[in-house]
Protein backbone atom coordinates (compact mmCIF):
# COMPACT_ATOMS: atom_id res chain seq x y z
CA UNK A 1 124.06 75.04 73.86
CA UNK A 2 124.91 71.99 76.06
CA UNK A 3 128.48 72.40 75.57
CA UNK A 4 129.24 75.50 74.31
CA UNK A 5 126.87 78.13 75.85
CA UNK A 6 125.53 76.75 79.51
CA UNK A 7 129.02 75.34 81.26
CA UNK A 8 130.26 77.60 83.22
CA UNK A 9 128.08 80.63 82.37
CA UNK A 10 126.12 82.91 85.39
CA UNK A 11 123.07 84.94 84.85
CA UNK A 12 120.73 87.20 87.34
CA UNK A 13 117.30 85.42 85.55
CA UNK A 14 115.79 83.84 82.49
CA UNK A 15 115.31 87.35 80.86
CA UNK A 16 118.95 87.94 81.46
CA UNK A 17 119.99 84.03 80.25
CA UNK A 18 117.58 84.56 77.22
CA UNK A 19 119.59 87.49 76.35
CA UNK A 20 123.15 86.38 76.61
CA UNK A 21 121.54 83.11 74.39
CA UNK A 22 120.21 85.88 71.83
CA UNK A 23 124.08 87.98 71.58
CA UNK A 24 125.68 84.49 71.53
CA UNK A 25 123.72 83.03 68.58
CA UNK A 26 123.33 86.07 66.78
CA UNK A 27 127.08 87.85 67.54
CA UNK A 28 129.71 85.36 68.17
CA UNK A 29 128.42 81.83 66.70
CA UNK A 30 127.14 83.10 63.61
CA UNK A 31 131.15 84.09 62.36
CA UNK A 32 132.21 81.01 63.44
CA UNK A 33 132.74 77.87 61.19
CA UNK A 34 130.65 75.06 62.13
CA UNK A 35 130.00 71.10 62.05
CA UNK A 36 132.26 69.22 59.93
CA UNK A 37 131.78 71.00 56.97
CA UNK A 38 133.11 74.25 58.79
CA UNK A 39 129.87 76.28 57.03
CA UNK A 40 129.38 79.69 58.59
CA UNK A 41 125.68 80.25 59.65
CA UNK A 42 125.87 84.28 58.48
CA UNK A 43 127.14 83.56 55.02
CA UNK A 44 124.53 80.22 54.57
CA UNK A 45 121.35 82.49 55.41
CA UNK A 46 122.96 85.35 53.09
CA UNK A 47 123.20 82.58 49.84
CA UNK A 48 119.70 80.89 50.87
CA UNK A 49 117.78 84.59 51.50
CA UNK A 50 117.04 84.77 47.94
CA UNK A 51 115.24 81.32 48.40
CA UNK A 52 113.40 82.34 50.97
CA UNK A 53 109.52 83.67 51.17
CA UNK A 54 109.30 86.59 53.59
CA UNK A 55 106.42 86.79 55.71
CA UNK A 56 103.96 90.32 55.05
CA UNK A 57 104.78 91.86 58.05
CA UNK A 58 100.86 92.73 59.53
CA UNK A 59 100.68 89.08 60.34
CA UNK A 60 101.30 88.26 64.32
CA UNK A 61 103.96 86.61 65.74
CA UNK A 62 103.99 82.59 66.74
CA UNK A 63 100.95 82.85 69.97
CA UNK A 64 98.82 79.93 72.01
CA UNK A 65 95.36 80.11 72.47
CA UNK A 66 93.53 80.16 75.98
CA UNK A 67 89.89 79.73 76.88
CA UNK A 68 89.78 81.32 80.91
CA UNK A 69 87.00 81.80 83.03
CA UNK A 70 86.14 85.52 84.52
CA UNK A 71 85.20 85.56 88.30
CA UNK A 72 82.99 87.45 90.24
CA UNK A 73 85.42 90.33 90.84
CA UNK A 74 86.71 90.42 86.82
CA UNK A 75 89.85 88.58 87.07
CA UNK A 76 91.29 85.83 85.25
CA UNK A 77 94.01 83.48 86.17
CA UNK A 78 96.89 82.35 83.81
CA UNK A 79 100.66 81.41 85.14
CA UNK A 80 100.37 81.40 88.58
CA UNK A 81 99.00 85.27 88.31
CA UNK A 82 95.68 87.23 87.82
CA UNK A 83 94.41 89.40 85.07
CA UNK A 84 91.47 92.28 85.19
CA UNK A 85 89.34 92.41 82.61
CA UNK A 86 87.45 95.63 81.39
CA UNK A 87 83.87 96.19 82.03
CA UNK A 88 81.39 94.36 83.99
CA UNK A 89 80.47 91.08 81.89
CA UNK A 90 81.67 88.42 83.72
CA UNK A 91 81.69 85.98 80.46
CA UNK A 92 84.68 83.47 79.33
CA UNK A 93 87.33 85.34 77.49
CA UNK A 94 90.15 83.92 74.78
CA UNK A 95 93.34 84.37 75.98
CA UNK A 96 96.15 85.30 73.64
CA UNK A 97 100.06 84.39 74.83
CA UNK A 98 102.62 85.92 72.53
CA UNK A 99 106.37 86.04 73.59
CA UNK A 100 106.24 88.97 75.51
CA UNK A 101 102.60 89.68 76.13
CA UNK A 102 98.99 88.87 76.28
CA UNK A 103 96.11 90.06 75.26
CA UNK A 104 92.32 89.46 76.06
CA UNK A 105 89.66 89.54 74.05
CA UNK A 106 85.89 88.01 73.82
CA UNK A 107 84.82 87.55 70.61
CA UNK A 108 86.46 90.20 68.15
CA UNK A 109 87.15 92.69 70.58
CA UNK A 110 90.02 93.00 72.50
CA UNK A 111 89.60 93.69 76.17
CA UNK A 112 92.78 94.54 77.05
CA UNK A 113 96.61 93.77 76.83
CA UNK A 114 99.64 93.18 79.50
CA UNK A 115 103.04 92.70 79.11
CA UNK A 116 104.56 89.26 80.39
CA UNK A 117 105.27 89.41 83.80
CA UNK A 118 109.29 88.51 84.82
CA UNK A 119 110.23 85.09 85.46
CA UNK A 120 109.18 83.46 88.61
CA UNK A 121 106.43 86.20 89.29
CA UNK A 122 103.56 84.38 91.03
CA UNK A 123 100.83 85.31 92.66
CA UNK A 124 100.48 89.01 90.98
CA UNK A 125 97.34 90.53 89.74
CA UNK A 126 97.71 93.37 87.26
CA UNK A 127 95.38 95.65 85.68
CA UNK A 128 95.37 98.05 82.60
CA UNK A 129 97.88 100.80 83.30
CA UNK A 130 96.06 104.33 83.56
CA UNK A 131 92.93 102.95 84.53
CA UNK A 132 91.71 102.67 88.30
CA UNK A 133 92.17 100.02 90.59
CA UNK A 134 89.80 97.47 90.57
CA UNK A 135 88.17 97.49 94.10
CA UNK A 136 88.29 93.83 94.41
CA UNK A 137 90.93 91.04 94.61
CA UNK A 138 90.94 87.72 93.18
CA UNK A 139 89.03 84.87 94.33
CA UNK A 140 91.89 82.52 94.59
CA UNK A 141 94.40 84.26 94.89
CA UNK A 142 96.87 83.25 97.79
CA UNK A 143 97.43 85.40 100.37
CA UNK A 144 100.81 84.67 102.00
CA UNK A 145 101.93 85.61 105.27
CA UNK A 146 105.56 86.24 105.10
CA UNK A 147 105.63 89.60 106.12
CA UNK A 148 103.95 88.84 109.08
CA UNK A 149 106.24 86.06 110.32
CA UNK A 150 109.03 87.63 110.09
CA UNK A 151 107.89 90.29 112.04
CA UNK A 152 106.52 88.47 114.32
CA UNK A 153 110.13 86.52 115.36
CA UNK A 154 111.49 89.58 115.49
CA UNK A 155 109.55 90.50 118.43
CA UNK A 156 112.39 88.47 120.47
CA UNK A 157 113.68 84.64 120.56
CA UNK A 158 110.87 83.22 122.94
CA UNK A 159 108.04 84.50 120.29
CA UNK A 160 110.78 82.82 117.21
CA UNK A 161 110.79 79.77 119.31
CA UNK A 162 107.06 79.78 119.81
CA UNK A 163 106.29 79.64 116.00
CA UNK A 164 108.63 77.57 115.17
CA UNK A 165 106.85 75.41 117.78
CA UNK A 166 103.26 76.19 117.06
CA UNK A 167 103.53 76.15 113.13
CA UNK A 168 103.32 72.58 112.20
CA UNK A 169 99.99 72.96 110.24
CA UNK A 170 100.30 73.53 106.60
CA UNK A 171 98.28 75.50 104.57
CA UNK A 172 95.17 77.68 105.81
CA UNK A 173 95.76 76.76 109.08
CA UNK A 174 98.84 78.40 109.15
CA UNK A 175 98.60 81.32 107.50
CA UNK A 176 95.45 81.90 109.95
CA UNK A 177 97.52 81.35 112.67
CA UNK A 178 99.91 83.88 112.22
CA UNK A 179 97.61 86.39 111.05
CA UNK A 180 95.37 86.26 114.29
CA UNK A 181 98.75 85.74 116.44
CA UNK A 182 100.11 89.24 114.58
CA UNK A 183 96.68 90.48 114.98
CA UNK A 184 96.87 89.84 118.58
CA UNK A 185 100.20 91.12 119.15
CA UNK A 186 98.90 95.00 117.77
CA UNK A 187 95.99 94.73 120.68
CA UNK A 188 98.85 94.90 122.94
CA UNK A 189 102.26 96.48 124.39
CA UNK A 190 105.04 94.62 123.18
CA UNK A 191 106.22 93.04 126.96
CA UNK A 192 103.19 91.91 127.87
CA UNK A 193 102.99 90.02 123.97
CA UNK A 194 106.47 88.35 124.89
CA UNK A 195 104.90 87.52 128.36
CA UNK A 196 101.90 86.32 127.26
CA UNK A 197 103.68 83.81 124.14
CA UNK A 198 106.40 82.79 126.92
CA UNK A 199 103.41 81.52 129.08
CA UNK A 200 102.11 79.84 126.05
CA UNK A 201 105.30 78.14 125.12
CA UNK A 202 105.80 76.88 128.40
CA UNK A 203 102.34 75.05 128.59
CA UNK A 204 102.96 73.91 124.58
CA UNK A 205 99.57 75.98 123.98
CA UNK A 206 98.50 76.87 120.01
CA UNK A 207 94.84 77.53 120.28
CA UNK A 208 94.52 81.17 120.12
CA UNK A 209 91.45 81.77 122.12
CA UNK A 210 93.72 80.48 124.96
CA UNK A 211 96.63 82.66 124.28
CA UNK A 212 94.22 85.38 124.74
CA UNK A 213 92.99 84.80 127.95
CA UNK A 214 95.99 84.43 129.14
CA UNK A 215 97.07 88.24 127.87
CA UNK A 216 93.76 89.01 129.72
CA UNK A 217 94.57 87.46 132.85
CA UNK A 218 97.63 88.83 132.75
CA UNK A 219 96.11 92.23 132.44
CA UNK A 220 93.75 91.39 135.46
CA UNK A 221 96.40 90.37 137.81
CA UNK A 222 98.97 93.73 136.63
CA UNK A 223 101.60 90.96 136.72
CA UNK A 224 103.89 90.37 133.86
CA UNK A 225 104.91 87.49 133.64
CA UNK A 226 102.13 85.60 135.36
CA UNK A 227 102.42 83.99 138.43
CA UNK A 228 102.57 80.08 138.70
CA UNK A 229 99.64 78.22 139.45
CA UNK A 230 98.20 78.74 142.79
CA UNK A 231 97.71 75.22 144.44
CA UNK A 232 95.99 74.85 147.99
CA UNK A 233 97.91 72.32 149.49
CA UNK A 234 95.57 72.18 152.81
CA UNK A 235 93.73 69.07 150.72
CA UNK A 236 96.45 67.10 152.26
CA UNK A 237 94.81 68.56 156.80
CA UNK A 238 91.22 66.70 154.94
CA UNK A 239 89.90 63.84 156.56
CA UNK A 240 88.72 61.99 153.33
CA UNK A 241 92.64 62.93 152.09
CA UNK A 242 93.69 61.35 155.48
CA UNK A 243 91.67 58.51 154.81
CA UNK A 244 92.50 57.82 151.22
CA UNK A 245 95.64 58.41 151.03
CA UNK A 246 96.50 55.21 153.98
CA UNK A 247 94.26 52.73 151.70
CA UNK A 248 96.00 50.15 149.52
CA UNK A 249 96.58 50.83 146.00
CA UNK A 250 93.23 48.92 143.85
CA UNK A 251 94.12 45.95 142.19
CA UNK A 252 93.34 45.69 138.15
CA UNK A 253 94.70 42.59 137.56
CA UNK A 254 90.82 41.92 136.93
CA UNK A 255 90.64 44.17 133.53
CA UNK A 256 94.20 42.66 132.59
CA UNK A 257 92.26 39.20 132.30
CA UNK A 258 89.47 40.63 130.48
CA UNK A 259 91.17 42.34 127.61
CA UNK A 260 92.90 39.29 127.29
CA UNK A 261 89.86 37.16 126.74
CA UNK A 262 88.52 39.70 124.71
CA UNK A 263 92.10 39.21 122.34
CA UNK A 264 92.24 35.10 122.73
């Protein structure tokens, strides 16, 4: 396999490597003369069949055992994906893995059976085929927020550059961002969304509550962008400015000596 098989060999996913491994032991290296002895694996299992016990063919194929736990909306969890179970107890079940499927059951009675998802399916639920959908979802199941995102910084570059910016938390916190930040951008028209993130970007602001009143001032005002800052500069015509401003700078020398008898 390590030598013979892998080097050099391309396939689309495990299914599709687990396939070209099957035609390659069973078609091309069983002809072949192996090992030093230069035996042929077809023509040894031909002379040692007759040896052999065959298996009565109602038993099952090689399976694991699992013991899962049923949540409040019927699923179980096993690979990275969730499983409905039939009916409305809510007990343990025994989860049966075979090569290519699994099957439920609790006690004698089996509760239902799904075929093995593809490689590198994750976060899936699945439920008997013909049956309705169950009306709940999962209790842990992940709810990513990919779909969002990139809709999102496809609004323009200032919104890209915003959550590239604002998403440095990990986790729940992110995903919550950009749902209430995609949220937000539906409650509005798309020029005064780009307005309102540009503001935000500009003042490095992430809490949403904050991005929001600033669509809503900028609403109010019927100004897109917003304005800058309005600063009344006649502090500087007020006598205690007048005053003040003359006086000389304190001196805090004073504190300097204190924190360093508080350190020596």
């Amino acid at each position: 396999m390590e030598t013979s098989f892998l080097p050099g060999r391309t396939f689309q996913n495990l299914e599709d490597l687990n396939a070209q491994a099957r035609d390659w032991a069973t078609v091309r290296l069983e002809g072949r003369p192996q090992g030093k002895a230069r035996l042929i694996p077809a023509q040894v299992f031909e002379h040692e069949r007759a040896s052999l016990t065959q298996l009565p063919p109602h038993l099952p194929g090689p399976y694991q055992v699992h013991e899962r736990g049923t949540d409040e909306y019927g699923y179980i969890a096993f690979g990275g994906n969730f499983y409905w179970v039939p009916g409305t107890d809510r007990d343990s079940v025994k989860l049966i893995e075979y090569a290519e499927r699994l099957q439920l059951c609790r006690g004698r009675e089996c509760l239902a059976e799904y075929p093995l998802p593809a490689d590198g399916v994750r976060n899936a639920r699945f439920s008997p085929p013909g049956q309705p959908e169950p009306p709940g979802y999962p209790r842990n199941r992940k709810k990513p927020t990919q779909e969002e995102e990139q809709r999102l910084r496809a609004f323009s570059p200032t919104v890209d550059a915003y959550l590239t910016f604002a998403l440095q938390p990990q986790g729940i916190a992110r995903h919550r961002f950009i749902r209430e930040l995609f949220a937000l951008s539906r409650q509005m028209t798309g020029s005064l969304f780009i307005a309102t993130v540009e503001r935000a970007l500009r003042y490095r602001i992430t809490t949403l509550e904050t991005v929001r009143n600033i669509a809503r001032l900028s609403m109010l005002s019927g100004q897109t962008p917003l304005p800058a800052p309005l600063v009344d500069t006649g502090f500087r015509d007020r006598d205690a400015y007048r005053l003040g401003h003359l006086t000389d700078a304190p001196d805090f020398s004073p504190y300097d000596n204190l924190l360093e008898d508080d350190h020596g």
